[in-house]
PDB file of N, CA and C in Angstrom:
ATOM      1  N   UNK A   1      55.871  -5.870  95.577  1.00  0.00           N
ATOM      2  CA  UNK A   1      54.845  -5.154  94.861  1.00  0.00           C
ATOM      3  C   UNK A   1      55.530  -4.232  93.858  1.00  0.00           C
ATOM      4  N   UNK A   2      54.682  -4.360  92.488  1.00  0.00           N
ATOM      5  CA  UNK A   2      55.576  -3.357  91.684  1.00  0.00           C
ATOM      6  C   UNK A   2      54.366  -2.312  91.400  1.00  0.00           C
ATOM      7  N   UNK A   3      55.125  -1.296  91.252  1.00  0.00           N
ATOM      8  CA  UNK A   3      54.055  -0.059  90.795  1.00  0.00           C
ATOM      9  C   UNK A   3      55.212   0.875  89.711  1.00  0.00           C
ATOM     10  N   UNK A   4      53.864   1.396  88.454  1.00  0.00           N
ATOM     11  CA  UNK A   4      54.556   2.130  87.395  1.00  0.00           C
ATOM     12  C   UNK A   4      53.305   3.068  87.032  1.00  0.00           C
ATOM     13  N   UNK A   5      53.264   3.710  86.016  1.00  0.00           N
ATOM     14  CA  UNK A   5      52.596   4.528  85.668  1.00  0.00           C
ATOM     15  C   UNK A   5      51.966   3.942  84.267  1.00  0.00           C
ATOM     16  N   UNK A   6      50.851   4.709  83.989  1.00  0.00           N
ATOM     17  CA  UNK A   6      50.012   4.206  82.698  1.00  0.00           C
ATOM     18  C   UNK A   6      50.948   3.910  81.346  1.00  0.00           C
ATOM     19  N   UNK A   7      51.588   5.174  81.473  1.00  0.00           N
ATOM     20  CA  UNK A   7      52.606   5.597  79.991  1.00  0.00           C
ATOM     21  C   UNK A   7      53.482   4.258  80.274  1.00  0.00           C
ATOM     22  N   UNK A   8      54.161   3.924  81.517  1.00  0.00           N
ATOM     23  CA  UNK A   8      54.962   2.651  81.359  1.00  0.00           C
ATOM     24  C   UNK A   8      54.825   1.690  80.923  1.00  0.00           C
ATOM     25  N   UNK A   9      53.460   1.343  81.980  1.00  0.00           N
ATOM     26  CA  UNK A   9      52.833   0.340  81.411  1.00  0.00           C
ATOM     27  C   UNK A   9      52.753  -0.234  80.012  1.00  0.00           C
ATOM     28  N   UNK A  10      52.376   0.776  79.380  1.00  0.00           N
ATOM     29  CA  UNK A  10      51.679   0.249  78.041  1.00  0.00           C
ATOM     30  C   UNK A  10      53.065   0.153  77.016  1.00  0.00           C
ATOM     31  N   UNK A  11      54.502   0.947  77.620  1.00  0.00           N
ATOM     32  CA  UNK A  11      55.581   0.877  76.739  1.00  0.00           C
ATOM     33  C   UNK A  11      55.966  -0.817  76.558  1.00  0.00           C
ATOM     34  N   UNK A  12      55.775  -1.665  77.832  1.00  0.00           N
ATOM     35  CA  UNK A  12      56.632  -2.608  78.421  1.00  0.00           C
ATOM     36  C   UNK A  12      55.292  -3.762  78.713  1.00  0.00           C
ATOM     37  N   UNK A  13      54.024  -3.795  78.434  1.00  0.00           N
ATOM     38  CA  UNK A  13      52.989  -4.609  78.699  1.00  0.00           C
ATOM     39  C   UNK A  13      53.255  -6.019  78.967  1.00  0.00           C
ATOM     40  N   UNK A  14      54.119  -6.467  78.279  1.00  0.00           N
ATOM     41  CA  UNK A  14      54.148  -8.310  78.216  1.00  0.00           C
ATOM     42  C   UNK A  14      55.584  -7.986  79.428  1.00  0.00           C
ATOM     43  N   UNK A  15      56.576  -7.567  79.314  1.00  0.00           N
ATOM     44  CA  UNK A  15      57.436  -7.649  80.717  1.00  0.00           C
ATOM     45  C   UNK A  15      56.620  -7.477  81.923  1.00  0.00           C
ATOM     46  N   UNK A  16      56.147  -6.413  81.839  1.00  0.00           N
ATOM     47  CA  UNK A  16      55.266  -6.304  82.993  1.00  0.00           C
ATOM     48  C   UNK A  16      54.397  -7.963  83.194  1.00  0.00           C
ATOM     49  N   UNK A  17      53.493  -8.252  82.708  1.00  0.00           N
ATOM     50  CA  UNK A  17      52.891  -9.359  82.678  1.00  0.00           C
ATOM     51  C   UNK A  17      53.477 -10.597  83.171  1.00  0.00           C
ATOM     52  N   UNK A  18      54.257 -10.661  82.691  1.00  0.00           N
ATOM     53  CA  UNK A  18      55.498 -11.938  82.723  1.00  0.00           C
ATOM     54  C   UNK A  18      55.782 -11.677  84.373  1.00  0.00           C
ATOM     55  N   UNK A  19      56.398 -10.513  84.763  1.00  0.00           N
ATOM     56  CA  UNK A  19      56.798 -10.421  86.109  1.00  0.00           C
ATOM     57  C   UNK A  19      55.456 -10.503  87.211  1.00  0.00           C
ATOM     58  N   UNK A  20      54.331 -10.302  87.074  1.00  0.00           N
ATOM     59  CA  UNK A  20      52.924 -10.969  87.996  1.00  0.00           C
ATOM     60  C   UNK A  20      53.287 -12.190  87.669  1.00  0.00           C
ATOM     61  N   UNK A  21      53.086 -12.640  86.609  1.00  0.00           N
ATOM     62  CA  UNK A  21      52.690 -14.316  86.295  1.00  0.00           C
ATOM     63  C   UNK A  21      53.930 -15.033  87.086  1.00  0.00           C
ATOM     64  N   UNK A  22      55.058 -14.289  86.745  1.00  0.00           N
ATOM     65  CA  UNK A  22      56.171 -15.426  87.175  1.00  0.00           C
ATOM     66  C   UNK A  22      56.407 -15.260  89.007  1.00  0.00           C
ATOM     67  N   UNK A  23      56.623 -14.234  89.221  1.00  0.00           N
ATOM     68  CA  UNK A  23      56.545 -14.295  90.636  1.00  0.00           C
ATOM     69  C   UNK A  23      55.721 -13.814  91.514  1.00  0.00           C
ATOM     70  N   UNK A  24      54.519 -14.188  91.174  1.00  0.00           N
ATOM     71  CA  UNK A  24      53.403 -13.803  92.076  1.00  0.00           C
ATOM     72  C   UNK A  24      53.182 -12.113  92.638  1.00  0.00           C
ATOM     73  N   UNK A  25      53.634 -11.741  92.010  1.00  0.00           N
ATOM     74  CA  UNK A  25      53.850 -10.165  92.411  1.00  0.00           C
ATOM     75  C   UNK A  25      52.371  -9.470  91.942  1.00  0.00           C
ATOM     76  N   UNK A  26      52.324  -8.527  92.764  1.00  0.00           N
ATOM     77  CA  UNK A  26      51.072  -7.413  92.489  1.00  0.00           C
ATOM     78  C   UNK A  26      51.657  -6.095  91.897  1.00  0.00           C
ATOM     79  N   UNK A  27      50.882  -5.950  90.804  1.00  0.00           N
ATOM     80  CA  UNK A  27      51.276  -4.720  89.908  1.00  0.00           C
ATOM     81  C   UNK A  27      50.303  -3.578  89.966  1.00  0.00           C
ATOM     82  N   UNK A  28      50.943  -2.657  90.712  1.00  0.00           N
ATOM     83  CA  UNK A  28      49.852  -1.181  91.339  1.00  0.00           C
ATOM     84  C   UNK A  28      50.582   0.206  89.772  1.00  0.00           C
ATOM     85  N   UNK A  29      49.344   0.104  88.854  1.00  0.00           N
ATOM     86  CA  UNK A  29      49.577   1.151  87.997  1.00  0.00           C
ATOM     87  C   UNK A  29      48.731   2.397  88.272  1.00  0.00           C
ATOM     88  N   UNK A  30      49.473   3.216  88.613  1.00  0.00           N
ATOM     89  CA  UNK A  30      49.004   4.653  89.597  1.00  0.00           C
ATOM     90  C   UNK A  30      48.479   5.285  87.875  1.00  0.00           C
ATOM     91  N   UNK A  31      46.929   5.821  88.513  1.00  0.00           N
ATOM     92  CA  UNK A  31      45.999   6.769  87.348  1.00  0.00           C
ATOM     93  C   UNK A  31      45.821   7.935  87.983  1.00  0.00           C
ATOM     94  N   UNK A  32      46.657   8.708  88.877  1.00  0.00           N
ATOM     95  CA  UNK A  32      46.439   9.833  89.252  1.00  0.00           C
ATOM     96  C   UNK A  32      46.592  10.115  91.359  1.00  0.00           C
ATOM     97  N   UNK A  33      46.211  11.148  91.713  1.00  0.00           N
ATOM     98  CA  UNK A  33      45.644  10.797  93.086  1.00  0.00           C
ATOM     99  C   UNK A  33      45.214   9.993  93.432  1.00  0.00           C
ATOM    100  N   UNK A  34      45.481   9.167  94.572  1.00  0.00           N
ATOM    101  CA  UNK A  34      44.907   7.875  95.414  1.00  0.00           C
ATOM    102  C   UNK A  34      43.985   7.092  94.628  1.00  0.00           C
ATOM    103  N   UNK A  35      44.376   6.945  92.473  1.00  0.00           N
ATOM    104  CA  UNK A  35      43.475   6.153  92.170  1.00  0.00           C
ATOM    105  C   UNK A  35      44.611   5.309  91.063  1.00  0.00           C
ATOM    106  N   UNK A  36      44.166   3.850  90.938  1.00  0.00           N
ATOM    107  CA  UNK A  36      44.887   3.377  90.646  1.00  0.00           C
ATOM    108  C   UNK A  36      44.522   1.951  90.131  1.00  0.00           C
ATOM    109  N   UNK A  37      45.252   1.046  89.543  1.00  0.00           N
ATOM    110  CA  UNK A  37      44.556  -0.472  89.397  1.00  0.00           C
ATOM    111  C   UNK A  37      45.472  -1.195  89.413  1.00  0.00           C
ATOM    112  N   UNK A  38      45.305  -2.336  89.920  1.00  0.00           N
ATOM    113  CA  UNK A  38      45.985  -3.432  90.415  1.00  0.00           C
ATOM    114  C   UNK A  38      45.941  -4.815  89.436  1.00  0.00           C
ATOM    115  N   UNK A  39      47.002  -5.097  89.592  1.00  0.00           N
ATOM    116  CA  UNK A  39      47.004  -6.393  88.601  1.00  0.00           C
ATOM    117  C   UNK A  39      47.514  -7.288  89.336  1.00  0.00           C
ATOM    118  N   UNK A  40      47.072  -8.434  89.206  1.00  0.00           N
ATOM    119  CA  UNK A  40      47.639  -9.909  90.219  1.00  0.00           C
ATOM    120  C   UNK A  40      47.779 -10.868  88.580  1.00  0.00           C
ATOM    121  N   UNK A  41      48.245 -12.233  88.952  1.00  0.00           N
ATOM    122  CA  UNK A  41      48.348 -13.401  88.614  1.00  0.00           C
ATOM    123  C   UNK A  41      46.661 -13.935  88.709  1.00  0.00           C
ATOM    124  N   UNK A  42      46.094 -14.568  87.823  1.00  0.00           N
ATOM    125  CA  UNK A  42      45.090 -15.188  87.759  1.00  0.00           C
ATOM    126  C   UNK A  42      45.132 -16.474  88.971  1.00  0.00           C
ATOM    127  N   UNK A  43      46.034 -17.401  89.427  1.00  0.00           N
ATOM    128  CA  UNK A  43      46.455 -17.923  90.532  1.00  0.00           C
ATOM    129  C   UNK A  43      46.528 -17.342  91.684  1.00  0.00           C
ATOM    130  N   UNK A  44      47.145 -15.865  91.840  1.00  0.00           N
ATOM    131  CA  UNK A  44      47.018 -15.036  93.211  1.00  0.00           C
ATOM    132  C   UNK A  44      45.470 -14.610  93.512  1.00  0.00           C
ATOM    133  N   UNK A  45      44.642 -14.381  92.163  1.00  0.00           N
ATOM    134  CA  UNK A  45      43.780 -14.265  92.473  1.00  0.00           C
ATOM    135  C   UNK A  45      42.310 -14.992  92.783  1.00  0.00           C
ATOM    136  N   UNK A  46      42.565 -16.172  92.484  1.00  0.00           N
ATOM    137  CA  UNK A  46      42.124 -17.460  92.865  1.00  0.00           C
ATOM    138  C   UNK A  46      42.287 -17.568  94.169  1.00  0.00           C
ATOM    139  N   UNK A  47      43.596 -17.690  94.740  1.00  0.00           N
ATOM    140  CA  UNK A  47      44.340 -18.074  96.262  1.00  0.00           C
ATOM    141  C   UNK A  47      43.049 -17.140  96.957  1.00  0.00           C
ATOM    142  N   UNK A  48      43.229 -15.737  96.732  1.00  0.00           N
ATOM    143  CA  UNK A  48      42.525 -14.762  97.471  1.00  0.00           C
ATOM    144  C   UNK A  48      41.260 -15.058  97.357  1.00  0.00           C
ATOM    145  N   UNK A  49      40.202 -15.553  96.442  1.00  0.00           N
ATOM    146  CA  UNK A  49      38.959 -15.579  96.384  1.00  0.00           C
ATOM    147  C   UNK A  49      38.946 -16.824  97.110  1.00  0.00           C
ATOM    148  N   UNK A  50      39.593 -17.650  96.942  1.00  0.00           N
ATOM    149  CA  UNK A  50      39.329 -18.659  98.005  1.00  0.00           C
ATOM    150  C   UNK A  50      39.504 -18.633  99.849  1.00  0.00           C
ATOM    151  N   UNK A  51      40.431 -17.862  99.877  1.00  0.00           N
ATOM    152  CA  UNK A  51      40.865 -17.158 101.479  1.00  0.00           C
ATOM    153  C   UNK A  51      39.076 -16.578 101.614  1.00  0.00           C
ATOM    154  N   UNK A  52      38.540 -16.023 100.682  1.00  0.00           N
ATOM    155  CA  UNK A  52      37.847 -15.201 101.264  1.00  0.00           C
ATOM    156  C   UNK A  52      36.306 -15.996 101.358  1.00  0.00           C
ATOM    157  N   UNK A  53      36.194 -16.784 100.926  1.00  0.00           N
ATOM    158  CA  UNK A  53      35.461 -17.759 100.786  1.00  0.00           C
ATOM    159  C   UNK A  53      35.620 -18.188 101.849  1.00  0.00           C
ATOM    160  N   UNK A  54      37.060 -19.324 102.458  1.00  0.00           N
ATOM    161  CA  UNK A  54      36.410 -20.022 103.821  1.00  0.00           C
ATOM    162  C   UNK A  54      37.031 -19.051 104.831  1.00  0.00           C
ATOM    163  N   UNK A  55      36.729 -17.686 104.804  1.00  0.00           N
ATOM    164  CA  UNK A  55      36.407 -16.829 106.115  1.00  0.00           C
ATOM    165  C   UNK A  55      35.169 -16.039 106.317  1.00  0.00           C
ATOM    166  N   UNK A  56      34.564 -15.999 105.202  1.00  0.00           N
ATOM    167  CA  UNK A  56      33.210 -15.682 105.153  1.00  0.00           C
ATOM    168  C   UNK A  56      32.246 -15.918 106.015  1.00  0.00           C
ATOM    169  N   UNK A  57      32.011 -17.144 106.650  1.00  0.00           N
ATOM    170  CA  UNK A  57      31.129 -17.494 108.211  1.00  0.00           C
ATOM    171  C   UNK A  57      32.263 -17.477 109.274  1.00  0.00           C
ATOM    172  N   UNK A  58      32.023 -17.177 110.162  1.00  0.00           N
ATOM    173  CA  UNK A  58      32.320 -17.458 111.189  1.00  0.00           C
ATOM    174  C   UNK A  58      32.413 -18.601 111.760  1.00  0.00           C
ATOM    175  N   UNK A  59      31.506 -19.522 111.445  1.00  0.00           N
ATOM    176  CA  UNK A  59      32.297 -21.046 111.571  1.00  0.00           C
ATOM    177  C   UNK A  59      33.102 -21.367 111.298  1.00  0.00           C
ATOM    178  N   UNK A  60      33.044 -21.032 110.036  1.00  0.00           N
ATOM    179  CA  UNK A  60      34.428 -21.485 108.883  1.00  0.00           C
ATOM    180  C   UNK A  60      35.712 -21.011 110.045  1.00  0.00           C
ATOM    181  N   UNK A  61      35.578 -19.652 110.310  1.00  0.00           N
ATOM    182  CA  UNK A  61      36.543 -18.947 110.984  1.00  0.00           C
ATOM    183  C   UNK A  61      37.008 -20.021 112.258  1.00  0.00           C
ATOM    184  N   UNK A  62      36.233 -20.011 112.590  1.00  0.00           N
ATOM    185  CA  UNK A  62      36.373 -21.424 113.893  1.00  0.00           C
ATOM    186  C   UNK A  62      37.273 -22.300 113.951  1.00  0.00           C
ATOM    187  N   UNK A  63      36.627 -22.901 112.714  1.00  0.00           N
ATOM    188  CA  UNK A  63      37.192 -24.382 112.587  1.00  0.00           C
ATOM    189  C   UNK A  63      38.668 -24.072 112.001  1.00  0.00           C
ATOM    190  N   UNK A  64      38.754 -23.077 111.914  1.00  0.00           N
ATOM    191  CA  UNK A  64      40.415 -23.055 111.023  1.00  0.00           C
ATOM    192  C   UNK A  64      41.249 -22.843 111.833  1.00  0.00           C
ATOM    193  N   UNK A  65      40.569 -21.814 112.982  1.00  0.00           N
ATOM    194  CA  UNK A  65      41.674 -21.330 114.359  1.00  0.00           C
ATOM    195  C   UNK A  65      41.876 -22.788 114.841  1.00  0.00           C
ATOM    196  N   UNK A  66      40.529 -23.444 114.986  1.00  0.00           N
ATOM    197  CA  UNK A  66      40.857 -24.665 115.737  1.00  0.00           C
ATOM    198  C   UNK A  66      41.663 -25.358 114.824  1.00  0.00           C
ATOM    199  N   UNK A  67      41.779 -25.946 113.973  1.00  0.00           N
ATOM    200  CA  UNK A  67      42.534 -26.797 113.386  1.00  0.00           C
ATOM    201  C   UNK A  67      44.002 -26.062 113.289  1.00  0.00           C
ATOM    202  N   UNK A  68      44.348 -24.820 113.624  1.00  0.00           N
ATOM    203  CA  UNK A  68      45.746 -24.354 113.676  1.00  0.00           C
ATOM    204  C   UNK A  68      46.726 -24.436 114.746  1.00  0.00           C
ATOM    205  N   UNK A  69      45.357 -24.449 116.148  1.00  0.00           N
ATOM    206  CA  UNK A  69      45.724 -24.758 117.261  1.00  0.00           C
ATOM    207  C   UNK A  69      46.225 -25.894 117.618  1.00  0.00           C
ATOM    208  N   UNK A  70      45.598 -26.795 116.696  1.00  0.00           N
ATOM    209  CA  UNK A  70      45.445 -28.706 117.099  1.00  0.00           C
ATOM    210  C   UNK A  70      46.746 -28.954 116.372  1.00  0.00           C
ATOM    211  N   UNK A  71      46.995 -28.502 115.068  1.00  0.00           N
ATOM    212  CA  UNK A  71      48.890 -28.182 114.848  1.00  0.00           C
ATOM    213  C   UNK A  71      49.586 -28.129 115.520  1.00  0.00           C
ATOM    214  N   UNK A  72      49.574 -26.821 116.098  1.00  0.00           N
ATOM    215  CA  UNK A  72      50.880 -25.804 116.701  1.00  0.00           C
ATOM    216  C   UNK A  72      50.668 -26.935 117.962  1.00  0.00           C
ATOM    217  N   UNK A  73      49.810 -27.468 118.793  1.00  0.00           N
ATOM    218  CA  UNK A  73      50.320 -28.590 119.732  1.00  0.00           C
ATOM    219  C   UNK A  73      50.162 -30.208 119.617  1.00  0.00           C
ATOM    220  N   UNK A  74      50.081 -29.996 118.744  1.00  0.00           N
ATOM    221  CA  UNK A  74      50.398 -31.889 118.192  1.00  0.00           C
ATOM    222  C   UNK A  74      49.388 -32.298 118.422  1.00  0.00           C
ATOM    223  N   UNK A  75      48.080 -31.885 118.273  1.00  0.00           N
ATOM    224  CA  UNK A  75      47.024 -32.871 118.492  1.00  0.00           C
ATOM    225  C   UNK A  75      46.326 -33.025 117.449  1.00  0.00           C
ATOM    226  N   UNK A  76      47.094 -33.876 116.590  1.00  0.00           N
ATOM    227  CA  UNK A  76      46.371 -34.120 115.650  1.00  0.00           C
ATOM    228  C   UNK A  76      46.208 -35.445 115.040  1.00  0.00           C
ATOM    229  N   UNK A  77      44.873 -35.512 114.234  1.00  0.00           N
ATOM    230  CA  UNK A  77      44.174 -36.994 114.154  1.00  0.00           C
ATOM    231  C   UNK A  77      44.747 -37.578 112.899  1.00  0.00           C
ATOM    232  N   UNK A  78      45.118 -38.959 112.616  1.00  0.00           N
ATOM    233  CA  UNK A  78      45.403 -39.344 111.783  1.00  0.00           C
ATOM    234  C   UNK A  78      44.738 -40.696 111.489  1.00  0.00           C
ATOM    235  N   UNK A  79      44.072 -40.935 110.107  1.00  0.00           N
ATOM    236  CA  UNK A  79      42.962 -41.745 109.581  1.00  0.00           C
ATOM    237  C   UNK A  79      43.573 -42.798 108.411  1.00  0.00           C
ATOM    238  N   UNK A  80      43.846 -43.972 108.539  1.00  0.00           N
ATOM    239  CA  UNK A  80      44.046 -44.423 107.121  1.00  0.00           C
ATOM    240  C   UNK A  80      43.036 -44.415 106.118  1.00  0.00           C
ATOM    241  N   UNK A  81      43.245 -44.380 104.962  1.00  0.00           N
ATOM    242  CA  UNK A  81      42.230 -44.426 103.697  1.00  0.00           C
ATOM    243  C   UNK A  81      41.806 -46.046 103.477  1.00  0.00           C
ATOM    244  N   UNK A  82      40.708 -45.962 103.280  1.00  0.00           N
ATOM    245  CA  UNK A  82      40.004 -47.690 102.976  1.00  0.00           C
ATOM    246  C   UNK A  82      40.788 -47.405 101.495  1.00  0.00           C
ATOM    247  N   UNK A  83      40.897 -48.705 101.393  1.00  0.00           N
ATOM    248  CA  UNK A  83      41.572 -49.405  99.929  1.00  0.00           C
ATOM    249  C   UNK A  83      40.156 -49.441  98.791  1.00  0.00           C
TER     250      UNK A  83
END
């Protein structure tokens, strides 16, 4: 995680940028007391809206423990594709 200040920010904008985009990093630019804004990768932030998407029901939640479980002990199903 990188964090800088406003004044930095704006000296160095496209380095800064470049370093989210290229390595997935989160950029915390502090605006004072406990306030602040965050910058991700348009991809990190995709990843996350999608995490949050299939945990949203509780089914969803389900089926994922289960399918992590059916991993971690080899029980898992395998289907050929019709031609």
């Amino acid at each position: 995680m990188l964090t800088t200040t406003l004044s930095d920010f704006r000296k160095d904008i496209k380095s800064y940028f470049d370093q989210v985009t290229e390595s997935f990093d989160t950029l915390i630019i502090n605006r004072g007391k406990d306030t602040g804004v965050v910058i991700m990768s348009l991809e990190e932030y995709n990843s996350l809206k999608s995490t949050q998407h299939e945990l949203s029901s509780h089914k969803n939640q389900q089926r994922l423990d289960e399918s992590i479980q059916a991993l971690k002990s080899n029980k898992t199903l395998e289907k050929k594709l019709a031609e």
